[in-house]
PDB file of N, CA and C in Angstrom:
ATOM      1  N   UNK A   1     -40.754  30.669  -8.629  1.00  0.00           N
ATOM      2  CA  UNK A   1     -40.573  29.239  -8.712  1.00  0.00           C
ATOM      3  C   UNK A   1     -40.401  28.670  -7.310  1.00  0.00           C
ATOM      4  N   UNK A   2     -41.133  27.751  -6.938  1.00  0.00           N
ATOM      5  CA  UNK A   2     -41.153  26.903  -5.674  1.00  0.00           C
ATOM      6  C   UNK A   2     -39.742  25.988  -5.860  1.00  0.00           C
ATOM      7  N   UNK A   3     -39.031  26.193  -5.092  1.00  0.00           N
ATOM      8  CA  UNK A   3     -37.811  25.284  -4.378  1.00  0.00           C
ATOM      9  C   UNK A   3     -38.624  23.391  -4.233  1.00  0.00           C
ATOM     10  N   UNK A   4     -37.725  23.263  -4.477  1.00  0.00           N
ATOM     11  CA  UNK A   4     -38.333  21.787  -4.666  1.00  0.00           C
ATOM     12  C   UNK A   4     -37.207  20.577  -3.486  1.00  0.00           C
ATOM     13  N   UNK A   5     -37.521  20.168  -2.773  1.00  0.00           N
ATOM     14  CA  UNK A   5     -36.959  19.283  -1.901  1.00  0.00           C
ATOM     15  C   UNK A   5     -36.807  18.060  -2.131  1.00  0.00           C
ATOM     16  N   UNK A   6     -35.014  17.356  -2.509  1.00  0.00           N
ATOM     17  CA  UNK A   6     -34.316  16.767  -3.109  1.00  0.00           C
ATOM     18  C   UNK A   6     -34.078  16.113  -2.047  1.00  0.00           C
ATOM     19  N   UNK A   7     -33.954  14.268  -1.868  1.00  0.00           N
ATOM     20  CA  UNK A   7     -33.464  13.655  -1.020  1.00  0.00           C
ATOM     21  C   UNK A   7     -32.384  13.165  -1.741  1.00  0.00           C
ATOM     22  N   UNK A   8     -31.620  13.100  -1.600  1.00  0.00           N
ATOM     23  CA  UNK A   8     -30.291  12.310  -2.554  1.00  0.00           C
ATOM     24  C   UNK A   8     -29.360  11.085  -1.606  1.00  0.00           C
ATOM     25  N   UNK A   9     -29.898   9.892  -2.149  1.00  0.00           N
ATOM     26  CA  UNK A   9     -29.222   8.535  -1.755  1.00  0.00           C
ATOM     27  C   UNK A   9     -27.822   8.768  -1.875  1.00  0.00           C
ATOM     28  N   UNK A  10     -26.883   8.328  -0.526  1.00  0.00           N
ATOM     29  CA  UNK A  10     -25.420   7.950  -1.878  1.00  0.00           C
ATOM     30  C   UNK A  10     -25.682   6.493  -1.462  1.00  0.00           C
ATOM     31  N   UNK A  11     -24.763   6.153  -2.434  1.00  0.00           N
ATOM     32  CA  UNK A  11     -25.019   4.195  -2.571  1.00  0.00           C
ATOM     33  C   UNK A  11     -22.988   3.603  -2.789  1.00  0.00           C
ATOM     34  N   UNK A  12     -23.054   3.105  -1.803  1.00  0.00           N
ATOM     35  CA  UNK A  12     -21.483   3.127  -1.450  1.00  0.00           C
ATOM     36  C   UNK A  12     -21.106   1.555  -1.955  1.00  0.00           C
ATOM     37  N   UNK A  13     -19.968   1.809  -2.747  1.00  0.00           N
ATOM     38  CA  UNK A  13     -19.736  -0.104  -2.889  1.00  0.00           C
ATOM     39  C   UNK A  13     -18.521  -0.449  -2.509  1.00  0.00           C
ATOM     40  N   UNK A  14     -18.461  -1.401  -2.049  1.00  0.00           N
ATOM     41  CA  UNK A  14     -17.493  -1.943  -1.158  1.00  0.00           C
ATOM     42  C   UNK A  14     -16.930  -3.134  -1.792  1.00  0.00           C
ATOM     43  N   UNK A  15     -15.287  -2.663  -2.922  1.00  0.00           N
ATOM     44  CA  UNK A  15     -14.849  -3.568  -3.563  1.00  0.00           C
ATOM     45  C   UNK A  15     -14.099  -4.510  -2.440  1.00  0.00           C
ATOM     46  N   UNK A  16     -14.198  -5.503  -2.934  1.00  0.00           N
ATOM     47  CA  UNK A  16     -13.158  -6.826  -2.223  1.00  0.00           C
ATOM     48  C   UNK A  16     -11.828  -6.960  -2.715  1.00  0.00           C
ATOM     49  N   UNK A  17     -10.690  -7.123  -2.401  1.00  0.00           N
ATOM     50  CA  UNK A  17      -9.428  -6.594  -2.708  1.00  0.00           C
ATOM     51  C   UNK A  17      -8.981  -8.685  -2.745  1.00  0.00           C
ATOM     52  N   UNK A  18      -8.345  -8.473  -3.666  1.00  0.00           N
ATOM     53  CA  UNK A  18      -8.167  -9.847  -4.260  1.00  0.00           C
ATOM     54  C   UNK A  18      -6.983 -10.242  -3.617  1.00  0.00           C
ATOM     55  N   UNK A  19      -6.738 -11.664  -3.278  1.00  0.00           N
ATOM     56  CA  UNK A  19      -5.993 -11.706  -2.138  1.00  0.00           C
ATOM     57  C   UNK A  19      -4.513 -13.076  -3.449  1.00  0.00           C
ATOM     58  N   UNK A  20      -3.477 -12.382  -3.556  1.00  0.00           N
ATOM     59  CA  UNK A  20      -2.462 -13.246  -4.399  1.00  0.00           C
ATOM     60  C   UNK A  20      -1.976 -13.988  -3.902  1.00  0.00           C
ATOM     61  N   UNK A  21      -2.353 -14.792  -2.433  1.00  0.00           N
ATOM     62  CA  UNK A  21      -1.370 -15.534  -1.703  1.00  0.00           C
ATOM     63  C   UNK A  21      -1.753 -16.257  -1.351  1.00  0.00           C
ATOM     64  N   UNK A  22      -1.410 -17.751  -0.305  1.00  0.00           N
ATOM     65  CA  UNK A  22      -2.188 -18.721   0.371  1.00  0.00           C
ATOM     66  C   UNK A  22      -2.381 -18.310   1.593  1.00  0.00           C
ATOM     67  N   UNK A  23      -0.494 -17.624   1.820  1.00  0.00           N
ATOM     68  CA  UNK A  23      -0.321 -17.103   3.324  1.00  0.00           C
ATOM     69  C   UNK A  23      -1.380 -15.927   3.776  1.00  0.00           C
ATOM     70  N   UNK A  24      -1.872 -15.227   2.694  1.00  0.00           N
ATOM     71  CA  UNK A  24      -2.759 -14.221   3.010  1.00  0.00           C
ATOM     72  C   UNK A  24      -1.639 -12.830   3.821  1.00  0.00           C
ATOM     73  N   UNK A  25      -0.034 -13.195   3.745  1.00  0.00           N
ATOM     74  CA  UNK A  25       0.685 -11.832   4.834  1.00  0.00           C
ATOM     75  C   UNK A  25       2.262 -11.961   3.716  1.00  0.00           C
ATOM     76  N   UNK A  26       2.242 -10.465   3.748  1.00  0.00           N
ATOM     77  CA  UNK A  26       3.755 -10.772   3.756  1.00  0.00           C
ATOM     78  C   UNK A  26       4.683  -9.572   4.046  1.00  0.00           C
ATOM     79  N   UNK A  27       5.999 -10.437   4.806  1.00  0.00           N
ATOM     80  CA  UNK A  27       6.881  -9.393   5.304  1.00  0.00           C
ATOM     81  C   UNK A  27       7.547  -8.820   4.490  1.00  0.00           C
ATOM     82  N   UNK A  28       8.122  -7.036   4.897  1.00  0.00           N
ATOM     83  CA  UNK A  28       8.924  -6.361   3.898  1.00  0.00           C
ATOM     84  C   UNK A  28      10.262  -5.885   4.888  1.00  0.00           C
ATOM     85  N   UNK A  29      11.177  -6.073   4.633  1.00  0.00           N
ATOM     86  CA  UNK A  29      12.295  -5.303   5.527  1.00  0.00           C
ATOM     87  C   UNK A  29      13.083  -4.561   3.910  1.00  0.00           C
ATOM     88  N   UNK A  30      13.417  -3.556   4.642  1.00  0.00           N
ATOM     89  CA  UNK A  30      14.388  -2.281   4.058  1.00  0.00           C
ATOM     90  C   UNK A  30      15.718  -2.825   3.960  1.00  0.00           C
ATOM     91  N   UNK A  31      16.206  -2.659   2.865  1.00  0.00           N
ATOM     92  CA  UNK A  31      17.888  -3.275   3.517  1.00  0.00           C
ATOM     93  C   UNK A  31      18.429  -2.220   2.718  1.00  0.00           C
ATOM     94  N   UNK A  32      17.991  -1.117   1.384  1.00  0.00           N
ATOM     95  CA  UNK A  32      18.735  -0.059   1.496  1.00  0.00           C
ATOM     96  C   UNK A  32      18.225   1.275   1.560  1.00  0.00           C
ATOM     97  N   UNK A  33      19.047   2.342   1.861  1.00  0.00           N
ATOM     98  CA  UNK A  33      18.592   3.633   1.961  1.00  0.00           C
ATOM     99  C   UNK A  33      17.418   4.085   0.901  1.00  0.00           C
ATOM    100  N   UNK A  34      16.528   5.117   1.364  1.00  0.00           N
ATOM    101  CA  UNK A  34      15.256   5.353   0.242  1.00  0.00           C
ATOM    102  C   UNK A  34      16.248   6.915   0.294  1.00  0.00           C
ATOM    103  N   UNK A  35      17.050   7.464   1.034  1.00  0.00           N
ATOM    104  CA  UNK A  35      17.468   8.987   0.880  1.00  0.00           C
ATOM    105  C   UNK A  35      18.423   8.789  -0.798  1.00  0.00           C
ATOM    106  N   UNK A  36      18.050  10.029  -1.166  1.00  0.00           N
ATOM    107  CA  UNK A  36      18.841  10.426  -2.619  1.00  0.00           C
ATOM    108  C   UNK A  36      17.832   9.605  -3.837  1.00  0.00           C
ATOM    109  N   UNK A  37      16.643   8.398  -3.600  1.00  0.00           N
ATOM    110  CA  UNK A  37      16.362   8.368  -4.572  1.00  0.00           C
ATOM    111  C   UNK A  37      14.955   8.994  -4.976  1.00  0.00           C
ATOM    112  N   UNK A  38      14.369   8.585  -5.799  1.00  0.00           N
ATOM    113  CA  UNK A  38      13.483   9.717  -6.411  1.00  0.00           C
ATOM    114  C   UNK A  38      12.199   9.673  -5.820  1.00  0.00           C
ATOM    115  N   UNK A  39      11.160  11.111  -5.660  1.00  0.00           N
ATOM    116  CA  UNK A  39      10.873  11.220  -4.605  1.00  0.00           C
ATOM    117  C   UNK A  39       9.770  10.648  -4.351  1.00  0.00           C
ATOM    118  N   UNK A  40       8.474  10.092  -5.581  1.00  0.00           N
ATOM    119  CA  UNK A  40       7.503   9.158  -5.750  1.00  0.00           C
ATOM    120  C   UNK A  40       8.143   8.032  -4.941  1.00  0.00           C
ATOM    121  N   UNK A  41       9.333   7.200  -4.754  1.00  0.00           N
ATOM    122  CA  UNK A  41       9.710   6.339  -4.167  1.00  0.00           C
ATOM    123  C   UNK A  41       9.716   6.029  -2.658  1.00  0.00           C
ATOM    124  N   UNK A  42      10.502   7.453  -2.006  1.00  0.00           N
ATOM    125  CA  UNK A  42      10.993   7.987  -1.071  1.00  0.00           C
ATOM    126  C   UNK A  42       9.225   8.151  -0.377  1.00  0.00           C
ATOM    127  N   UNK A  43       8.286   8.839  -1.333  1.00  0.00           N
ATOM    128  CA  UNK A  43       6.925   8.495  -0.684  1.00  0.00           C
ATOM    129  C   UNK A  43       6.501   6.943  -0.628  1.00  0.00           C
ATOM    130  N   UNK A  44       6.808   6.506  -1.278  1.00  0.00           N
ATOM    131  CA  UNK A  44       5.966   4.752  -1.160  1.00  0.00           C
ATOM    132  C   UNK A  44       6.913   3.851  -0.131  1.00  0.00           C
ATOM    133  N   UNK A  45       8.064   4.329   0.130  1.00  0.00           N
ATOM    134  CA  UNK A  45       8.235   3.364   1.786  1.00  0.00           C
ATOM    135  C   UNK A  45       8.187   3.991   2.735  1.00  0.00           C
ATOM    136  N   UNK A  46       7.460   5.659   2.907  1.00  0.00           N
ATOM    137  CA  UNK A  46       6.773   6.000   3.897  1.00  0.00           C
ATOM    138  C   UNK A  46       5.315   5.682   3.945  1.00  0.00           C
ATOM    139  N   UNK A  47       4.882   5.466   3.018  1.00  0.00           N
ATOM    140  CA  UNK A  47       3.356   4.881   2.711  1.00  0.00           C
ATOM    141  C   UNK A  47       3.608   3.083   3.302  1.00  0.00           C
ATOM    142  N   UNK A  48       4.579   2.624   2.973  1.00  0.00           N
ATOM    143  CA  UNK A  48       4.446   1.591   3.955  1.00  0.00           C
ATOM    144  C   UNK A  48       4.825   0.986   5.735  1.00  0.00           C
ATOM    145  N   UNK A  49       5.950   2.428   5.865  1.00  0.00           N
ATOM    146  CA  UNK A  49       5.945   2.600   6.961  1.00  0.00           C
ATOM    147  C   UNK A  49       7.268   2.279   7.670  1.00  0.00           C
ATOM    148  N   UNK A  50       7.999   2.053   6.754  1.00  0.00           N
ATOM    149  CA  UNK A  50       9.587   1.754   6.973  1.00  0.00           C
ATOM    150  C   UNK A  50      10.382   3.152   7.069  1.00  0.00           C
ATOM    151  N   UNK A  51      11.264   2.894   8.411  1.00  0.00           N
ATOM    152  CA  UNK A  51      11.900   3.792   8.875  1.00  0.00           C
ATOM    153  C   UNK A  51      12.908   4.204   8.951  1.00  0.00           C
ATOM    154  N   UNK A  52      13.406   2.638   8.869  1.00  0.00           N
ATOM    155  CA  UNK A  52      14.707   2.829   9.107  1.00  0.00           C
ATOM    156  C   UNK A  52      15.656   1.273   8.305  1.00  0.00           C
ATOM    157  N   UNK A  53      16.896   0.983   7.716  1.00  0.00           N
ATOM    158  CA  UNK A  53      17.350   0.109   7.771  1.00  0.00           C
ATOM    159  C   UNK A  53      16.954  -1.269   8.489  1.00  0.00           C
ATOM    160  N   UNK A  54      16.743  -2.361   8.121  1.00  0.00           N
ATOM    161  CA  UNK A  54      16.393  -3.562   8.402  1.00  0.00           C
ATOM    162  C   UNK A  54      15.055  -3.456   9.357  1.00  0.00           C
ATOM    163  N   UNK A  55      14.105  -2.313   9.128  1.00  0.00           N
ATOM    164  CA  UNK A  55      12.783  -2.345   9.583  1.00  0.00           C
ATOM    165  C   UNK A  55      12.174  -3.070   8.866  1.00  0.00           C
ATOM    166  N   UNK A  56      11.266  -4.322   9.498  1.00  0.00           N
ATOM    167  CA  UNK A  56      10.516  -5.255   8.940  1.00  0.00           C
ATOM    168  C   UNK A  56       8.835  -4.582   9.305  1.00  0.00           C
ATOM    169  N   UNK A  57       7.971  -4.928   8.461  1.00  0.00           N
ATOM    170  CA  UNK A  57       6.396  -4.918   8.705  1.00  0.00           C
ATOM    171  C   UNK A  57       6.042  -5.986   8.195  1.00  0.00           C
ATOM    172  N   UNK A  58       5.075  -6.594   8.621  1.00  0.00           N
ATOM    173  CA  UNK A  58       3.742  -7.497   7.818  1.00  0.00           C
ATOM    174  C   UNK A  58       2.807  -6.626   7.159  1.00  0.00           C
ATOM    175  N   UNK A  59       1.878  -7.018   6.271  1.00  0.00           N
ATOM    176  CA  UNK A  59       0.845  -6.647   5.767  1.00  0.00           C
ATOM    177  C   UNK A  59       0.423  -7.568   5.134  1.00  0.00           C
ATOM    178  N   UNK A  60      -1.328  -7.706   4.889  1.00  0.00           N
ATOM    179  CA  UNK A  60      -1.806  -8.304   4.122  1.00  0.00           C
ATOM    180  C   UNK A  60      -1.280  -8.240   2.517  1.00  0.00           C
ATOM    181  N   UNK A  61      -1.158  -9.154   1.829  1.00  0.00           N
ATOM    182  CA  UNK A  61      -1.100  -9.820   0.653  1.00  0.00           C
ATOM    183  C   UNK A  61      -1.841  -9.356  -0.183  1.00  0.00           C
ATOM    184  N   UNK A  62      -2.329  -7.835  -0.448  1.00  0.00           N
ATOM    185  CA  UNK A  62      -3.024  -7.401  -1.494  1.00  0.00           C
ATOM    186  C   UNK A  62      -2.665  -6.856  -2.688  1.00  0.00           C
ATOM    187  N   UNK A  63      -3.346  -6.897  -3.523  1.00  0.00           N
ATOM    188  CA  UNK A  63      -2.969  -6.008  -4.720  1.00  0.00           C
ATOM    189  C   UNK A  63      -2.243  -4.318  -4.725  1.00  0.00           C
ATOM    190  N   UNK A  64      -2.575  -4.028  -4.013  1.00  0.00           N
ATOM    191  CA  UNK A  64      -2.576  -2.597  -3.205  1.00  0.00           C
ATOM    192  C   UNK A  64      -0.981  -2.438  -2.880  1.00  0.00           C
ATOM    193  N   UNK A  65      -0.693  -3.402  -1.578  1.00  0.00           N
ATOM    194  CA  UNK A  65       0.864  -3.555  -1.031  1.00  0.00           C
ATOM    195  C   UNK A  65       1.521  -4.172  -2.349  1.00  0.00           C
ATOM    196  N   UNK A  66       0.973  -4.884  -3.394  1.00  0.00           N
ATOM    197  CA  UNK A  66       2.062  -5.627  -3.997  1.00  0.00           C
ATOM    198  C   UNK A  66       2.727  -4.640  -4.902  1.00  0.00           C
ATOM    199  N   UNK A  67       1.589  -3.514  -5.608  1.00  0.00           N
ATOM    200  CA  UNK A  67       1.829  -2.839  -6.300  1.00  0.00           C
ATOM    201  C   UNK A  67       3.137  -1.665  -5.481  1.00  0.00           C
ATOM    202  N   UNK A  68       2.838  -1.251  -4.038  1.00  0.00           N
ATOM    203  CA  UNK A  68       3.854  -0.845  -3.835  1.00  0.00           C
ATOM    204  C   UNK A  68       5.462  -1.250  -3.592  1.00  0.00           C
ATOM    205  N   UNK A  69       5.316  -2.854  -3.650  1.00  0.00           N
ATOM    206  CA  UNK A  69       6.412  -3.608  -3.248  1.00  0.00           C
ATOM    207  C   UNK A  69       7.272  -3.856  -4.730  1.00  0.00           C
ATOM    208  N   UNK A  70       6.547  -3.672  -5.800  1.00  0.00           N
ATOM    209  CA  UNK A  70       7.062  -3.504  -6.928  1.00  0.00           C
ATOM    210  C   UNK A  70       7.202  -2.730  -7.521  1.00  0.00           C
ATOM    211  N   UNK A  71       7.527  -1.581  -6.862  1.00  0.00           N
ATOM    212  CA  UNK A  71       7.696  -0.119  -7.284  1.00  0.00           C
ATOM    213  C   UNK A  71       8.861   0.092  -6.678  1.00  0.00           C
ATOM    214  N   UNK A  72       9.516  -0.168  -5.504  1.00  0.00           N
ATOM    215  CA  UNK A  72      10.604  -0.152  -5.003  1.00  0.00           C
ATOM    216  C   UNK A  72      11.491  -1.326  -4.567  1.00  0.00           C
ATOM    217  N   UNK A  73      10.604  -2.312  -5.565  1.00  0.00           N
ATOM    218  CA  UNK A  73      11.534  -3.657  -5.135  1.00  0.00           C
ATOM    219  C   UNK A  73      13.176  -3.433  -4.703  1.00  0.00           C
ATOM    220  N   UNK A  74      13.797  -2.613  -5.466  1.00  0.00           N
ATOM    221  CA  UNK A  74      14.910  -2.645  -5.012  1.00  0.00           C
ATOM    222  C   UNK A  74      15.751  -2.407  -4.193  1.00  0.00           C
ATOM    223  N   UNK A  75      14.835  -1.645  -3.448  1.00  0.00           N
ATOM    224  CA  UNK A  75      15.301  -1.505  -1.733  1.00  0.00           C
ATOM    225  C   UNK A  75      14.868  -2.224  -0.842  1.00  0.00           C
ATOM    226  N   UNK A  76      13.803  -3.558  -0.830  1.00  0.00           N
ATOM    227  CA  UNK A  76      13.763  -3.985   0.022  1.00  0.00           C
ATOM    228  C   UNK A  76      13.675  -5.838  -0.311  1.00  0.00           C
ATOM    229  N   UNK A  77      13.323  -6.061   0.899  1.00  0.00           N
ATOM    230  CA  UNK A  77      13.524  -8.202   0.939  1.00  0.00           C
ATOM    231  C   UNK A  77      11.941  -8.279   1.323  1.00  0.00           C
ATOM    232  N   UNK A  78      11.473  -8.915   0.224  1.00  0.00           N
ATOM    233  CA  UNK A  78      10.189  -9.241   0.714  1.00  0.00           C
ATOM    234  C   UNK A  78      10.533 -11.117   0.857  1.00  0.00           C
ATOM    235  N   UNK A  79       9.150 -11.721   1.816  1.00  0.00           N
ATOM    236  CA  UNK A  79       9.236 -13.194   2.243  1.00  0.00           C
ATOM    237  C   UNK A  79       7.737 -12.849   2.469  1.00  0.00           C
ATOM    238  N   UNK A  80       7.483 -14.423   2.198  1.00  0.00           N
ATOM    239  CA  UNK A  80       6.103 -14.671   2.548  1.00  0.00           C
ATOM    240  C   UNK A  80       5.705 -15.111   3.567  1.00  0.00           C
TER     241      UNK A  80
END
């Protein structure tokens, strides 16, 4: 049997991430400890990048950050 030579396209799509805000940003500061609680958590405010007590970040206003900001709402102060 002859080998047969396969070109294979990939075809990439590039969703648009829906934006919930006017401001298009919003800040998150830490105001309590993520140590002792559970550890899916303890990963999602290293996924956002908080380090330490009253560490603030910006980020865009996406579905993405909101979902993590409401997963641990209770450790931190979000503002728009």
């Amino acid at each position: 049997m002859a080998k047969e030579n396969r070109t294979v396209k990939k075809v990439t799509t590039i969703q648009k991430t829906q934006v919930s805000s006017k401001h298009n940003t919003v800040s998150v500061t830490l105001v309590k400890s993520f140590h002792g609680r559970l550890p899916s958590h303890r990963e999602t405010i290293v996924g956002l990048g908080l380090k330490r007590i009253n560490h603030t970040k910006k980020f865009k206003d996406t579905s993405e950050i909101r979902g993590m900001i409401n997963k641990v709402s209770y450790l931190l102060k979000v503002e728009n």
